[in-house]
C-alpha atoms as a PDB file:
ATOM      1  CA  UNK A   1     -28.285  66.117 -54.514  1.00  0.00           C
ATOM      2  CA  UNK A   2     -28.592  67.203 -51.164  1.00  0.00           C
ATOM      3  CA  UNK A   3     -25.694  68.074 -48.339  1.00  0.00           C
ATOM      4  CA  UNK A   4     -24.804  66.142 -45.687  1.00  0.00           C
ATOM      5  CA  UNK A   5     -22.695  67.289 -42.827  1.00  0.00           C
ATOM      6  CA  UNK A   6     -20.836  64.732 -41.259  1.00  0.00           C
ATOM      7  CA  UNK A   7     -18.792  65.733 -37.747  1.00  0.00           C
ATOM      8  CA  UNK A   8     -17.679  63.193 -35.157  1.00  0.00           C
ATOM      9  CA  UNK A   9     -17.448  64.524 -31.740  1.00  0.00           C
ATOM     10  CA  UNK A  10     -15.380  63.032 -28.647  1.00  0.00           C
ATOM     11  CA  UNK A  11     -17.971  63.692 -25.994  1.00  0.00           C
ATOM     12  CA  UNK A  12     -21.420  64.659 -25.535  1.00  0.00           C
ATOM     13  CA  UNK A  13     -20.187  68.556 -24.441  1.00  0.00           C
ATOM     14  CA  UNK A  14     -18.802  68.825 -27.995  1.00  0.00           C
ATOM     15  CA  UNK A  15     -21.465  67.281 -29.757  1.00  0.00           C
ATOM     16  CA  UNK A  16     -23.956  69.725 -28.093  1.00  0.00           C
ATOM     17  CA  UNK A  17     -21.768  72.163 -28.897  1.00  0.00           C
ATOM     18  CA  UNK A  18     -21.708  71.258 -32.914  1.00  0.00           C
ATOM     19  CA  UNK A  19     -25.789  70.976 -32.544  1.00  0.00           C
ATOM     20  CA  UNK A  20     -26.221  74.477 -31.352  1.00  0.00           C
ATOM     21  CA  UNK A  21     -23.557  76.202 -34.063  1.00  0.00           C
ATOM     22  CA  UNK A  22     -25.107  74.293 -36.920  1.00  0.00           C
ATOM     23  CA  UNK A  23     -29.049  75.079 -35.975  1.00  0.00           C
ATOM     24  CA  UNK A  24     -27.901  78.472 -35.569  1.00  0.00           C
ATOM     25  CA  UNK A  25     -26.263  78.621 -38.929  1.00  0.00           C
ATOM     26  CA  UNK A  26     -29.079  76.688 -40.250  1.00  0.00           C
ATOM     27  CA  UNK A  27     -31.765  79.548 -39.346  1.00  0.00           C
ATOM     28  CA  UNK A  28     -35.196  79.959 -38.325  1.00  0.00           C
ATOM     29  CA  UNK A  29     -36.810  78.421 -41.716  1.00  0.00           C
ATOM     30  CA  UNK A  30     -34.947  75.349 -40.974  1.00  0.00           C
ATOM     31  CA  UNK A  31     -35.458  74.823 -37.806  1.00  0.00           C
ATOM     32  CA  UNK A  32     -39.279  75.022 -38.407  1.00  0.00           C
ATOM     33  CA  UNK A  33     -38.851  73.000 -41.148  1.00  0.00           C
ATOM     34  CA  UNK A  34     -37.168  70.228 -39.142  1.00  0.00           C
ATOM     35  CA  UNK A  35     -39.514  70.370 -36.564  1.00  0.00           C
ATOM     36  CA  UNK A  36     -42.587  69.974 -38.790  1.00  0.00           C
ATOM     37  CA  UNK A  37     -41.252  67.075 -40.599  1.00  0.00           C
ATOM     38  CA  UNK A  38     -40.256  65.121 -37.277  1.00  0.00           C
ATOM     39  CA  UNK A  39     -44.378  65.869 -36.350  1.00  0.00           C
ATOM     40  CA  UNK A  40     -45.506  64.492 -39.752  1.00  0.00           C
ATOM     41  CA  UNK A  41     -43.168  61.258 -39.473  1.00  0.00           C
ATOM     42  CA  UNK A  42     -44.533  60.831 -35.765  1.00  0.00           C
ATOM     43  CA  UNK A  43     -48.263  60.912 -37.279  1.00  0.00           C
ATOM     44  CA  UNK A  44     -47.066  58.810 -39.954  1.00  0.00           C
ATOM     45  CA  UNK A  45     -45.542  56.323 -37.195  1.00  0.00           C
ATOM     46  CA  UNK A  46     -49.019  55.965 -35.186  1.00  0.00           C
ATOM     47  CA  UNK A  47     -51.079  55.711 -38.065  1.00  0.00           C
ATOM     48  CA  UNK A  48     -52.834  59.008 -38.387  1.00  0.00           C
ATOM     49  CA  UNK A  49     -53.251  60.908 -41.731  1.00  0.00           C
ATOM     50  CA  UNK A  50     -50.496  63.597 -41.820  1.00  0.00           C
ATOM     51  CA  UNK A  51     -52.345  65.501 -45.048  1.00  0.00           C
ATOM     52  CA  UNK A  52     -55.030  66.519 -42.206  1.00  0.00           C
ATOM     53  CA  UNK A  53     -52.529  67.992 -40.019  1.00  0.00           C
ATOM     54  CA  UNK A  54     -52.770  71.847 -39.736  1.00  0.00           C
ATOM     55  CA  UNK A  55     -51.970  74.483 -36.838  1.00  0.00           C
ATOM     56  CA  UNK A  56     -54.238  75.058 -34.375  1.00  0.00           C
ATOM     57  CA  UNK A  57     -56.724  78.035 -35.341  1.00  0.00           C
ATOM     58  CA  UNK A  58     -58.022  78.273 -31.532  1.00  0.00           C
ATOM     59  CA  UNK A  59     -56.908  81.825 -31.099  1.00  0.00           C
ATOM     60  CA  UNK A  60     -59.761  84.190 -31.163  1.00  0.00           C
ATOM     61  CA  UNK A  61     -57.658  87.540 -30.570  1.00  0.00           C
ATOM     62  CA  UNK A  62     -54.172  88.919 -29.688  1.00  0.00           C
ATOM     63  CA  UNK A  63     -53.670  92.024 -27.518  1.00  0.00           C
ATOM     64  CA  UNK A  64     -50.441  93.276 -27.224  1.00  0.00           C
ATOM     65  CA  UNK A  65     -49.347  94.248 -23.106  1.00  0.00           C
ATOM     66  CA  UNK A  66     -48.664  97.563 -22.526  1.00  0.00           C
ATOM     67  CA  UNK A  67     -45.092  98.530 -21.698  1.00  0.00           C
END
């Protein structure tokens, strides 16, 4: 069974508020995991194949900038 949080807010400041202290809490694995599953179900809502979706390999080399 999975969680649900539930929180009603009184303005748009405090909801705001409630997003940024729960995707903090919620860490960097979930936040990438939220964001990939809202790009599959956008693929999924035009049409495309998601199981062909991948990152994009276009980098050829990384040099890290001197300090």
């Amino acid at each position: 069974m999975k969680k649900v949080w539930v929180h009603k807010s009184n303005s748009f400041k405090e909801a705001e508020e409630f997003d940024r202290k729960f995707w903090a809490r919620a860490g960097s694995h979930a936040r990438f995991v939220a964001a990939w599953q809202m790009i599959k179900e956008f693929l999924k809502m035009k049409g495309k194949d998601e199981r062909l979706l991948r990152l994009r390999r276009s980098v050829q080399n990384i040099e890290r900038l001197s300090d």
